[in-house]
C-alpha atoms as a PDB file:
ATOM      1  CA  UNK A   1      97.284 134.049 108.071  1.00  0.00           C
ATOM      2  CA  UNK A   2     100.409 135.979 106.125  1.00  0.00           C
ATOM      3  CA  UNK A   3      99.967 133.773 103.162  1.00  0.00           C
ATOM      4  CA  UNK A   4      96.364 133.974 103.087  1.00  0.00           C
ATOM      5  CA  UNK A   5      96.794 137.861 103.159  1.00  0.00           C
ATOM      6  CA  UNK A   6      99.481 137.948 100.454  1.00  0.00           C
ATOM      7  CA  UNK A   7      97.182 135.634  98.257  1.00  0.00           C
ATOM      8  CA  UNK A   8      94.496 137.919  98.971  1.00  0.00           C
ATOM      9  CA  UNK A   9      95.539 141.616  98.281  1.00  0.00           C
ATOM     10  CA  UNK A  10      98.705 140.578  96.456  1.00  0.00           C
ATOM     11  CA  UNK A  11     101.118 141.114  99.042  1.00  0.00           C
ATOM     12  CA  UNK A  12     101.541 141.277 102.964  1.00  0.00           C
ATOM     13  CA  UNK A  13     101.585 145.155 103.180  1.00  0.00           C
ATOM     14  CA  UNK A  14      98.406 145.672 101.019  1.00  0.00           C
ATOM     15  CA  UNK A  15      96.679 142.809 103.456  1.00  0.00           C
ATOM     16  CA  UNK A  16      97.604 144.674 106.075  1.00  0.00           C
ATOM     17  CA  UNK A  17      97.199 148.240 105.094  1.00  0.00           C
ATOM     18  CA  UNK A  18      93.453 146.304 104.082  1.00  0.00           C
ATOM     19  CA  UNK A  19      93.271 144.553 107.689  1.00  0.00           C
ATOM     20  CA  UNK A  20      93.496 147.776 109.419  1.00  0.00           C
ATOM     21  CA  UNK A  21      90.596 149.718 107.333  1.00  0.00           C
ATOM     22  CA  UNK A  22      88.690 146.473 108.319  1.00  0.00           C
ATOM     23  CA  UNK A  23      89.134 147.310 112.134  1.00  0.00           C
ATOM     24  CA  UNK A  24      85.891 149.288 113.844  1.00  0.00           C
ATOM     25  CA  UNK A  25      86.124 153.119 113.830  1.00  0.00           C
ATOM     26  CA  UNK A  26      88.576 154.889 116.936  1.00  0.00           C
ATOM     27  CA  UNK A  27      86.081 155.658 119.901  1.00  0.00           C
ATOM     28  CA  UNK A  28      85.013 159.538 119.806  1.00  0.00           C
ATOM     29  CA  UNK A  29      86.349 162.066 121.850  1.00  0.00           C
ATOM     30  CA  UNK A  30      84.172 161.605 124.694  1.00  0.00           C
ATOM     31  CA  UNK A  31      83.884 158.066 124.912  1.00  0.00           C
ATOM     32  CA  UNK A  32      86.721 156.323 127.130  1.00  0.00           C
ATOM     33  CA  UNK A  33      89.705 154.926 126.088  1.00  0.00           C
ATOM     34  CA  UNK A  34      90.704 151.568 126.404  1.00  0.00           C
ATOM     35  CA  UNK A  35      93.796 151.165 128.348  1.00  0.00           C
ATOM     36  CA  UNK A  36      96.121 148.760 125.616  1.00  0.00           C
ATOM     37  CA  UNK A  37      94.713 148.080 122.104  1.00  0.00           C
ATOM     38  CA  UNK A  38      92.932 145.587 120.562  1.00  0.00           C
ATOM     39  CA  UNK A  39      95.567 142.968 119.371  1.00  0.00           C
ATOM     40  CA  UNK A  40      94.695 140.771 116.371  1.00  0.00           C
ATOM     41  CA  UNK A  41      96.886 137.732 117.733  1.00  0.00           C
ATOM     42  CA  UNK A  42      95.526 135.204 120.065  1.00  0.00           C
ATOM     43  CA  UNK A  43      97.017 132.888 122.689  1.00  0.00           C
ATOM     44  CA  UNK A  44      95.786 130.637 125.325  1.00  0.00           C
ATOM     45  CA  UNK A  45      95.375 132.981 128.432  1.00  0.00           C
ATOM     46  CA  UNK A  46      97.513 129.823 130.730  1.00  0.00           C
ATOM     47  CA  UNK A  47     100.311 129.444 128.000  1.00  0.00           C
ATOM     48  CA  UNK A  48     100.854 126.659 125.888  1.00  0.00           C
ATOM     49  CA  UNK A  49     101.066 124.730 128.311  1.00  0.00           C
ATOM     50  CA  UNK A  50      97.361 124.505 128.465  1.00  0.00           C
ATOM     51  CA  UNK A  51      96.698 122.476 125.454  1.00  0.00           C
ATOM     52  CA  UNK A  52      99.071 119.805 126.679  1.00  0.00           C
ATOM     53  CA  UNK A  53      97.463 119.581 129.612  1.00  0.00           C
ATOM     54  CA  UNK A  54      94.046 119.806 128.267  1.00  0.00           C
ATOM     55  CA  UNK A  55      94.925 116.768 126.050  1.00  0.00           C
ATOM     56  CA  UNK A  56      96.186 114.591 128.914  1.00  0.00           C
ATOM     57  CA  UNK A  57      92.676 115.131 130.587  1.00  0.00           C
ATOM     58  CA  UNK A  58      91.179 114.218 127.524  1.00  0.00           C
ATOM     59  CA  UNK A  59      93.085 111.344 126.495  1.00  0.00           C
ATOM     60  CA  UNK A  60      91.738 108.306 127.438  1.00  0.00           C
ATOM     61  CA  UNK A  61      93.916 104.894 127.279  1.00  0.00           C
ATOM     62  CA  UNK A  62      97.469 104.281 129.144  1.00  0.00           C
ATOM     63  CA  UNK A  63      99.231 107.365 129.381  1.00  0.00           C
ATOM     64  CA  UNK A  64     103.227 106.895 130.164  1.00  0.00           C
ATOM     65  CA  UNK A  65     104.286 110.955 130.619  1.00  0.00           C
ATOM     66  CA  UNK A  66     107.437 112.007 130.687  1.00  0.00           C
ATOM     67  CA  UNK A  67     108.966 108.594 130.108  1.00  0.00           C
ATOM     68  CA  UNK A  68     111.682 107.990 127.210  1.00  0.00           C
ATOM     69  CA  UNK A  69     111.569 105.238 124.390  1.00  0.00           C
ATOM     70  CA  UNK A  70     114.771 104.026 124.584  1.00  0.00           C
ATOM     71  CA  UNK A  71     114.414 101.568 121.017  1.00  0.00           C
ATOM     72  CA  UNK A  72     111.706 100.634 118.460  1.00  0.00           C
ATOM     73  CA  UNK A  73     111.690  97.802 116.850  1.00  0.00           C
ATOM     74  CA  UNK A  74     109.994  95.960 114.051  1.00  0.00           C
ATOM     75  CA  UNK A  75     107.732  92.651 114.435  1.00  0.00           C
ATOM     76  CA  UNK A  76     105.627  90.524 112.196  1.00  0.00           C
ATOM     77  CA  UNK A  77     102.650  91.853 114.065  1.00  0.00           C
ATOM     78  CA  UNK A  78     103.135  95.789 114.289  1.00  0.00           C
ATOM     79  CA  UNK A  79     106.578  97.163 116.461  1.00  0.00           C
ATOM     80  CA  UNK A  80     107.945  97.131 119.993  1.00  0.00           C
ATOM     81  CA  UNK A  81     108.484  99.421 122.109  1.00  0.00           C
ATOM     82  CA  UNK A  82     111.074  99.430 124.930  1.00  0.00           C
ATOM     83  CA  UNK A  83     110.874 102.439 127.659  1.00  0.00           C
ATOM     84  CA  UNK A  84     113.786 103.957 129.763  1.00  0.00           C
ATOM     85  CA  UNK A  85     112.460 102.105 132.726  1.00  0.00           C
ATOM     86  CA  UNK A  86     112.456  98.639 131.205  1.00  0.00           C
ATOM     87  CA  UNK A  87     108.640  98.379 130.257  1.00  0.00           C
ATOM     88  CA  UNK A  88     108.108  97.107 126.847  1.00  0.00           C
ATOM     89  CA  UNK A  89     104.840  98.246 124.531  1.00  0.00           C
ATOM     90  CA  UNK A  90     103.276  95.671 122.225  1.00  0.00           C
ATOM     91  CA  UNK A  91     101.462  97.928 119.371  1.00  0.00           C
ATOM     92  CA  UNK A  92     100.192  97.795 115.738  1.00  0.00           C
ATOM     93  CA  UNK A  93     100.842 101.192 114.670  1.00  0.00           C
ATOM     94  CA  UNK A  94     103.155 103.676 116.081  1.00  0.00           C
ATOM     95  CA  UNK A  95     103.257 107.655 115.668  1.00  0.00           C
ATOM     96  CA  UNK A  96     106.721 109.736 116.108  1.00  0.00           C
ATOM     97  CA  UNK A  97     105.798 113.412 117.049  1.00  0.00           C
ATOM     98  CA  UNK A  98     109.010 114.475 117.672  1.00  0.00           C
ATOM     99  CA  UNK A  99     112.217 115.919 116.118  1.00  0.00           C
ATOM    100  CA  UNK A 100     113.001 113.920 112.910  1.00  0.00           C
ATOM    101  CA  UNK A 101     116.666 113.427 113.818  1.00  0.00           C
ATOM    102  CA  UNK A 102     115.467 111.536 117.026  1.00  0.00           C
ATOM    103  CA  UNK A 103     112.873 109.488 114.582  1.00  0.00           C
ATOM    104  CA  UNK A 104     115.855 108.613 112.464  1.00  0.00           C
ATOM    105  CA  UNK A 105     117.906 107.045 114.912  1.00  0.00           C
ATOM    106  CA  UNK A 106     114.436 104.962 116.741  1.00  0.00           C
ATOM    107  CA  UNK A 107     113.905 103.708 113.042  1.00  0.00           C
ATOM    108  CA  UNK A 108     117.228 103.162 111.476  1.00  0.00           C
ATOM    109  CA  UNK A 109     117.851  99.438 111.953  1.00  0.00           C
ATOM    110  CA  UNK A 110     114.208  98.426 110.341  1.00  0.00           C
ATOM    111  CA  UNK A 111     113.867 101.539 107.607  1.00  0.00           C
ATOM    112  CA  UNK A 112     117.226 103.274 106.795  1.00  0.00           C
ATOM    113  CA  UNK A 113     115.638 105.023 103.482  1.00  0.00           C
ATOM    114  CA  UNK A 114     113.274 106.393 105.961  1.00  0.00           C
ATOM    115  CA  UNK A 115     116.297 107.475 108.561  1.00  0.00           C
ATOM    116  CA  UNK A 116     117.989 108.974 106.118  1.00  0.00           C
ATOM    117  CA  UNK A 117     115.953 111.532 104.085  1.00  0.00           C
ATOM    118  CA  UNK A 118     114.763 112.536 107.916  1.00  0.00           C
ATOM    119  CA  UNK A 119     118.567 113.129 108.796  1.00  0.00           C
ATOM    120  CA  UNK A 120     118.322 115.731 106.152  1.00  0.00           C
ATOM    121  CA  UNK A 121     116.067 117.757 107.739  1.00  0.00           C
ATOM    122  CA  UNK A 122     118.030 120.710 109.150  1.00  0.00           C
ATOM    123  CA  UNK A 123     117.345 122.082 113.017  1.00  0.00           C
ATOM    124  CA  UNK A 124     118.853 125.217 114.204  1.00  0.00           C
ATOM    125  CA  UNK A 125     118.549 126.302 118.090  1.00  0.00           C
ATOM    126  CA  UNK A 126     116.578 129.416 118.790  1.00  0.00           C
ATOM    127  CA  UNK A 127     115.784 130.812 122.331  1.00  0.00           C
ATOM    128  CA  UNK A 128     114.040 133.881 123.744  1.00  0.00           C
ATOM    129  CA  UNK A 129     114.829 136.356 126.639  1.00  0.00           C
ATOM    130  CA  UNK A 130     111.605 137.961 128.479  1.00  0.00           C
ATOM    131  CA  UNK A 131     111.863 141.725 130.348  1.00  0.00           C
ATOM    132  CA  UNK A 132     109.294 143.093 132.096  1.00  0.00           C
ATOM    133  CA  UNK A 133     109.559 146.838 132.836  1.00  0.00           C
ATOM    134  CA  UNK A 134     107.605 149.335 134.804  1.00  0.00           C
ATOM    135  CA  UNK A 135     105.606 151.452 131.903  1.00  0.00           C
ATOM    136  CA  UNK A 136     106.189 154.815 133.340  1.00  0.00           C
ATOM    137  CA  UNK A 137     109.879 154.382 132.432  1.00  0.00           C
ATOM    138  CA  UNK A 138     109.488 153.368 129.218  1.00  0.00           C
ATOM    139  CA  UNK A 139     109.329 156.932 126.815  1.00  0.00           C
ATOM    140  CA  UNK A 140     108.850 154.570 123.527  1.00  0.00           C
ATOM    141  CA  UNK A 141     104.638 154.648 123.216  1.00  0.00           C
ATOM    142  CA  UNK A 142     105.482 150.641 121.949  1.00  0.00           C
ATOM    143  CA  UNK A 143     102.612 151.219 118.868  1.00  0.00           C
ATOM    144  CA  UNK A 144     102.096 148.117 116.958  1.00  0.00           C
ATOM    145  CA  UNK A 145     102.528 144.658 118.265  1.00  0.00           C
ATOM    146  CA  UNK A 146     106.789 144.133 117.742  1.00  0.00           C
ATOM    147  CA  UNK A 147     109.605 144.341 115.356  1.00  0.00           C
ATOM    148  CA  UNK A 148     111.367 141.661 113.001  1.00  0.00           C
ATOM    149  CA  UNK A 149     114.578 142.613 112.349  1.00  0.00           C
ATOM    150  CA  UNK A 150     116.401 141.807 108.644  1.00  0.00           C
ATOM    151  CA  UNK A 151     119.583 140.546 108.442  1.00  0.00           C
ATOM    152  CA  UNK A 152     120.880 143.737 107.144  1.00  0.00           C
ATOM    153  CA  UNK A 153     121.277 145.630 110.350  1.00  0.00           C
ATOM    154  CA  UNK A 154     123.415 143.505 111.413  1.00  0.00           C
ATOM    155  CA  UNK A 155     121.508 143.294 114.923  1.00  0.00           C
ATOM    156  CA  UNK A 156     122.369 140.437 117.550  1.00  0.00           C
ATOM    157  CA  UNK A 157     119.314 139.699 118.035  1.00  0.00           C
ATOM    158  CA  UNK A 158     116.031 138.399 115.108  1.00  0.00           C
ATOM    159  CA  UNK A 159     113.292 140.236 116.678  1.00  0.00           C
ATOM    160  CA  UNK A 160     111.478 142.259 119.230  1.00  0.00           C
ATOM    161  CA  UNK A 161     107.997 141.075 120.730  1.00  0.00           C
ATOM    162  CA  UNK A 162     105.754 143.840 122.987  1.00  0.00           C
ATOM    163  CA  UNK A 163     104.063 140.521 124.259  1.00  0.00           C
ATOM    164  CA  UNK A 164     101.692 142.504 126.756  1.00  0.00           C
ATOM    165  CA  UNK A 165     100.360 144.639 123.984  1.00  0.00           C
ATOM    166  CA  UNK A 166     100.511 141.501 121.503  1.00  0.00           C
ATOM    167  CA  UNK A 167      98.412 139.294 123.928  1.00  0.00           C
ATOM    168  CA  UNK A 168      95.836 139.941 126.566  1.00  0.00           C
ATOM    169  CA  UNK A 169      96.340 139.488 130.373  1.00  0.00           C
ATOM    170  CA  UNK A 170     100.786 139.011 130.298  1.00  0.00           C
ATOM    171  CA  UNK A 171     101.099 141.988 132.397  1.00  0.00           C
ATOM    172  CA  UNK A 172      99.108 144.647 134.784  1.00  0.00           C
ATOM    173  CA  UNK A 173      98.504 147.962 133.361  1.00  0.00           C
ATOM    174  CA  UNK A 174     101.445 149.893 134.907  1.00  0.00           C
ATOM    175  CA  UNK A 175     103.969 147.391 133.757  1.00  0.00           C
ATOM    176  CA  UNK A 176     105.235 145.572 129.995  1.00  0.00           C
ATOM    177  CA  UNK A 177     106.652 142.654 128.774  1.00  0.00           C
ATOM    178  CA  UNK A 178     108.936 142.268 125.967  1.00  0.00           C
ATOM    179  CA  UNK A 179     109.939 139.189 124.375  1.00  0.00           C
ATOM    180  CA  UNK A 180     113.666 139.195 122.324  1.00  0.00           C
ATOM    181  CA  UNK A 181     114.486 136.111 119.991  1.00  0.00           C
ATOM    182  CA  UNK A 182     117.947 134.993 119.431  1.00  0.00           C
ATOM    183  CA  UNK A 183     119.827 132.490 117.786  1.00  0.00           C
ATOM    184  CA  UNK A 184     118.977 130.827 114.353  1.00  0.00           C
ATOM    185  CA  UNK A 185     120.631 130.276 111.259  1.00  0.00           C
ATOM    186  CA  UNK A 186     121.339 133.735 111.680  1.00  0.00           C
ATOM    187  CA  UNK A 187     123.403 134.194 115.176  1.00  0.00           C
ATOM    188  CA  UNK A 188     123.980 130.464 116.394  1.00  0.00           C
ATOM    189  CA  UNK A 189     126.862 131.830 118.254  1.00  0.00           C
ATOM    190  CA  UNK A 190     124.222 133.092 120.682  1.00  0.00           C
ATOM    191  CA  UNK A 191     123.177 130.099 122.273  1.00  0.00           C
ATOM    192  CA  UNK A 192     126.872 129.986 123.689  1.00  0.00           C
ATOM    193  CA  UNK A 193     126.203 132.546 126.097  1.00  0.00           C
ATOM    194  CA  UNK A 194     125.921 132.140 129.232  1.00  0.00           C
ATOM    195  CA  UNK A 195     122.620 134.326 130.804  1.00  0.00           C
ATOM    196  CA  UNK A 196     124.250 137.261 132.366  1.00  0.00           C
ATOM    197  CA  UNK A 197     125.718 137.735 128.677  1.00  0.00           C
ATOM    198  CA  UNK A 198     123.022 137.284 126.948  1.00  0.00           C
ATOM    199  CA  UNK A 199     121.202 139.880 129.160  1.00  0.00           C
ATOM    200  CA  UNK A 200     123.540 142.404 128.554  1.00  0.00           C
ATOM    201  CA  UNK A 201     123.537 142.171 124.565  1.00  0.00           C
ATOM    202  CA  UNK A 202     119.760 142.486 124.574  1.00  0.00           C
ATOM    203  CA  UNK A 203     119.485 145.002 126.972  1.00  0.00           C
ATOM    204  CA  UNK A 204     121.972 146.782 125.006  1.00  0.00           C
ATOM    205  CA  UNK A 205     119.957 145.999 121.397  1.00  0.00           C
ATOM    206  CA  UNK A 206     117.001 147.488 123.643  1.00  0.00           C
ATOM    207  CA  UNK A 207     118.639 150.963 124.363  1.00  0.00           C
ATOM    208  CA  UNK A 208     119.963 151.282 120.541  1.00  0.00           C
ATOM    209  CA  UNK A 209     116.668 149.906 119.083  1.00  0.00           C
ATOM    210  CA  UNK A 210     113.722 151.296 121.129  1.00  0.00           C
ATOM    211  CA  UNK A 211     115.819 153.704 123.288  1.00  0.00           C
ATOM    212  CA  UNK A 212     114.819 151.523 126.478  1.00  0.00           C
ATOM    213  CA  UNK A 213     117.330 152.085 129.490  1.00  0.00           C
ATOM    214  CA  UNK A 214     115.429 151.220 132.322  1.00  0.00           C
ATOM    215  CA  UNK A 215     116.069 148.269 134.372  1.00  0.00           C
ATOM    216  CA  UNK A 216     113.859 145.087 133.974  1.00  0.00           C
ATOM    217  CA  UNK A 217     112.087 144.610 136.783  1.00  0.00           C
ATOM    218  CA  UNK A 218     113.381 140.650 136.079  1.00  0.00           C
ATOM    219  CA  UNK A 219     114.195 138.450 132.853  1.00  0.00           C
ATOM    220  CA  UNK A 220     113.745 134.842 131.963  1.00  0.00           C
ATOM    221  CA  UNK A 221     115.806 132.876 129.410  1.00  0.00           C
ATOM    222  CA  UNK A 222     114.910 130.471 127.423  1.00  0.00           C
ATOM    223  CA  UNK A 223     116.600 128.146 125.294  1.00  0.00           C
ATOM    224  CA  UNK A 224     115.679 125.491 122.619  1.00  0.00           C
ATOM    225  CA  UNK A 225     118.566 123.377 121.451  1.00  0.00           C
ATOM    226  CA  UNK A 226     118.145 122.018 117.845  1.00  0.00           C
ATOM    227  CA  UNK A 227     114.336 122.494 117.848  1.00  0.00           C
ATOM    228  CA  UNK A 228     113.600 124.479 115.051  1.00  0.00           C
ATOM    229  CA  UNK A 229     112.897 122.676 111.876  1.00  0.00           C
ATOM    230  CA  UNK A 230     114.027 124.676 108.612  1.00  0.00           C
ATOM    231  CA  UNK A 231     112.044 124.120 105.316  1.00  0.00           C
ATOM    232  CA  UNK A 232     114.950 124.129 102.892  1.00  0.00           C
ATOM    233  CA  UNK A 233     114.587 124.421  99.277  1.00  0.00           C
ATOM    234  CA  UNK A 234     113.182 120.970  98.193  1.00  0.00           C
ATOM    235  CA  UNK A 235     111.289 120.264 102.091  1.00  0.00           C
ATOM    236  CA  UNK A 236     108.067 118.756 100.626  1.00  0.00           C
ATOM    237  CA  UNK A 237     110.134 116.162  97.843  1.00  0.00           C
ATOM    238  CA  UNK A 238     111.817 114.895 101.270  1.00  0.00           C
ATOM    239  CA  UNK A 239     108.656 114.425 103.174  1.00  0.00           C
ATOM    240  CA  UNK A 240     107.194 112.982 100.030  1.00  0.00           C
ATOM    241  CA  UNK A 241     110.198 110.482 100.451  1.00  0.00           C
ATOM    242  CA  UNK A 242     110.236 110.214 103.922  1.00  0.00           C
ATOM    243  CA  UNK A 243     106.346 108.962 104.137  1.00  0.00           C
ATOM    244  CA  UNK A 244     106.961 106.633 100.771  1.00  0.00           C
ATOM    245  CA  UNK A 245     109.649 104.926 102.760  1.00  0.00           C
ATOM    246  CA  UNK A 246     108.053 104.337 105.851  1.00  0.00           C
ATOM    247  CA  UNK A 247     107.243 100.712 106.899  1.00  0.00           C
ATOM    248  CA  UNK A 248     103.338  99.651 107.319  1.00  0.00           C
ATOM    249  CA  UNK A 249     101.959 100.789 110.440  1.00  0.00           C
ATOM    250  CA  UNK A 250     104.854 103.587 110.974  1.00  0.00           C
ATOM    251  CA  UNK A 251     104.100 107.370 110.963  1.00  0.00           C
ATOM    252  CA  UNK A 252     105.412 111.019 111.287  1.00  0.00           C
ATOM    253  CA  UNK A 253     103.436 114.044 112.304  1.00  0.00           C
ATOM    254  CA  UNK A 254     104.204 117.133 113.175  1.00  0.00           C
ATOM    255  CA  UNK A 255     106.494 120.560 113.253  1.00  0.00           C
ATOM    256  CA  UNK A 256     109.216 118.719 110.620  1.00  0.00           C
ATOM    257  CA  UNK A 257     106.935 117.864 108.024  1.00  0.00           C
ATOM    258  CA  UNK A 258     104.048 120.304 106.669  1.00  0.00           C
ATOM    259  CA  UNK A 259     104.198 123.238 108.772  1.00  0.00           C
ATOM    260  CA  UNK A 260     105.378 124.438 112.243  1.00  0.00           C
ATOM    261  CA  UNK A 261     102.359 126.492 113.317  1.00  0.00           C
ATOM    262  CA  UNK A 262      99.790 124.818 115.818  1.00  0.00           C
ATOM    263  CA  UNK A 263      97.263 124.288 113.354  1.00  0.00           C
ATOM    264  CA  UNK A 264      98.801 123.015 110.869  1.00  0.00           C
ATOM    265  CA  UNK A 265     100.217 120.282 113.545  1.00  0.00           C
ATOM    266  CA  UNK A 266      96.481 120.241 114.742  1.00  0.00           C
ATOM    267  CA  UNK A 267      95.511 119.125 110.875  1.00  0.00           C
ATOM    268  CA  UNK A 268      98.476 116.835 110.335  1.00  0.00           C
ATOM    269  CA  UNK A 269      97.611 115.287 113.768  1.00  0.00           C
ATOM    270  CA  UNK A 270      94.177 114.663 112.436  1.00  0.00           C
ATOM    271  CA  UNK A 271      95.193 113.435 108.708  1.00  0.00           C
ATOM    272  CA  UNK A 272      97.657 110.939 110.829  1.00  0.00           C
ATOM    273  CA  UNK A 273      94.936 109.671 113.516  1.00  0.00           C
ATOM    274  CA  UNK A 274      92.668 108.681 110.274  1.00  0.00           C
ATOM    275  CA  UNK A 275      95.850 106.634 108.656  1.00  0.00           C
ATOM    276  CA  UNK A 276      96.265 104.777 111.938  1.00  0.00           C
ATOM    277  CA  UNK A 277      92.598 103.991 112.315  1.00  0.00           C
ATOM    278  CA  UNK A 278      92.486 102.496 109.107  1.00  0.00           C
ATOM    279  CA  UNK A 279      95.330 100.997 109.719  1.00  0.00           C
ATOM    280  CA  UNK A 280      94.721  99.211 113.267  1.00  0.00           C
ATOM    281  CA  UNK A 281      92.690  96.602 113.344  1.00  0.00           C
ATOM    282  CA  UNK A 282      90.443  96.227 116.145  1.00  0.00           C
ATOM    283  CA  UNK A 283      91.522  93.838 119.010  1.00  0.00           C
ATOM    284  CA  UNK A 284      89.299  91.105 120.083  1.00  0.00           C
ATOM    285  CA  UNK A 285      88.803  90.702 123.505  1.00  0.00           C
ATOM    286  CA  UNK A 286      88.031  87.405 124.972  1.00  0.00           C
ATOM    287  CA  UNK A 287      84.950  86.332 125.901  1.00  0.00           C
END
């Protein structure tokens, strides 16, 4: 959406400034306010969790969830598969979707070129601390949907989301929920802390930021170690590599390659389903 906007109008503020002449007219005087505003983001109202589980009722097939591959190897007739609980998987095509430093090391004996251009892929950790508060002791109105923070303030933490204004149905009416991001590139050293740390930093980014003392009402923490892949300078000549150096019947998809977002992993999930059926060749069944 962002690039779309900057390739539009020329840059992200003039998309914006242009995105919010677009919006309907303010209600008149006498006509009743709506209690948050209309937020131009969407999520899915049970968390992400509901696509996954949406595609498991979908799927059709063997489904193993939640079960490790413990090695992949090559054969004559496609790869093998051996699981954490001993079960081995005979197939003619096989799809990583997952970090590319784990892909390196399932693919390293049979395609080193491969293993190593994924290696180079860099992953920082990231996580995110929730707060819900009660609204009435909140003074800042919270217009607008966040904050990103630059590097130049030299803040602990990367950014600010007001995730009940952002998205519909995260909190009742009398209450808020804010969403803080730490860790990176930029603060690494946050991922160290341990929670009741890492509570009091943000709380105390929240107070010098958005002048928010009040107690949460509770937190959650979140972390995500080495799950964030960074699109370096040169990203797209390594996946270039990367797919060039991939055995027959081997593929990649997803957040390491061409794009983190959820649909551009939708589309890359598609593009990769089309190789593989082209690929596979039907099995005959006996008569």
């Amino acid at each position: 959406r962002f690039r779309t906007l900057e390739e539009k109008h020329g840059s992200l503020i003039k998309g914006m400034l242009a995105s919010r002449r677009m919006r309907p007219a303010p209600p008149k005087p006498d006509a009743p306010t709506p209690a948050r505003p209309q937020s131009v983001f969407m999520s899915l109202q049970g968390g992400m969790n509901e696509l996954i589980d949406t595609l498991v009722d979908q799927l059709t097939g063997d489904l193993c969830l939640s079960t490790k591959v413990e090695s992949l190897a090559a054969q004559d007739d496609g790869y093998r598969l051996r699981l954490a609980d001993g079960a081995e998987v005979q197939a003619q095509s096989v799809v990583l979707a997952i970090p590319a430093y784990i892909a390196a090391e399932l693919m390293r004996s049979f395609a080193p070129a491969a293993a190593n251009q994924l290696e180079q892929i860099r992953y920082v950790s990231t996580g995110t601390i929730s707060l819900a508060f009660r609204r009435d002791e909140i003074d800042n109105p919270l217009n607008g949907f966040g904050v990103v923070i630059p590097r130049s303030e030299g803040r602990l933490i990367n950014a600010v989301t007001w995730t009940s204004t952002k998205f519909n149905q995260r909190a009742p009416d009398d209450a808020v929920l804010l969403r803080a991001f730490f860790g990176g590139s930029r603060h690494p050293e946050m991922m160290d802390h341990d929670d009741a740390a890492l509570l009091a930093i943000v709380r105390r980014e929240l107070v010098e930021l958005l002048g928010i003392r009040a107690t949460p009402l509770f937190h959650r923490i979140f972390r995500w170690h080495r799950a964030n892949p960074q699109y370096d300078v040169g990203h797209l000549d390594r996946v270039d590599a990367v797919e060039a150096a991939l055995p027959t019947g081997l593929f990649v998809t997803g957040s390491p390659y061409r794009g983190v977002g959820i649909p551009d992993c939708v589309h890359q999930a598609q593009t990769t389903a089309a190789a593989v059926a082209a690929h596979t060749q039907p099995v005959k069944m006996p008569a």
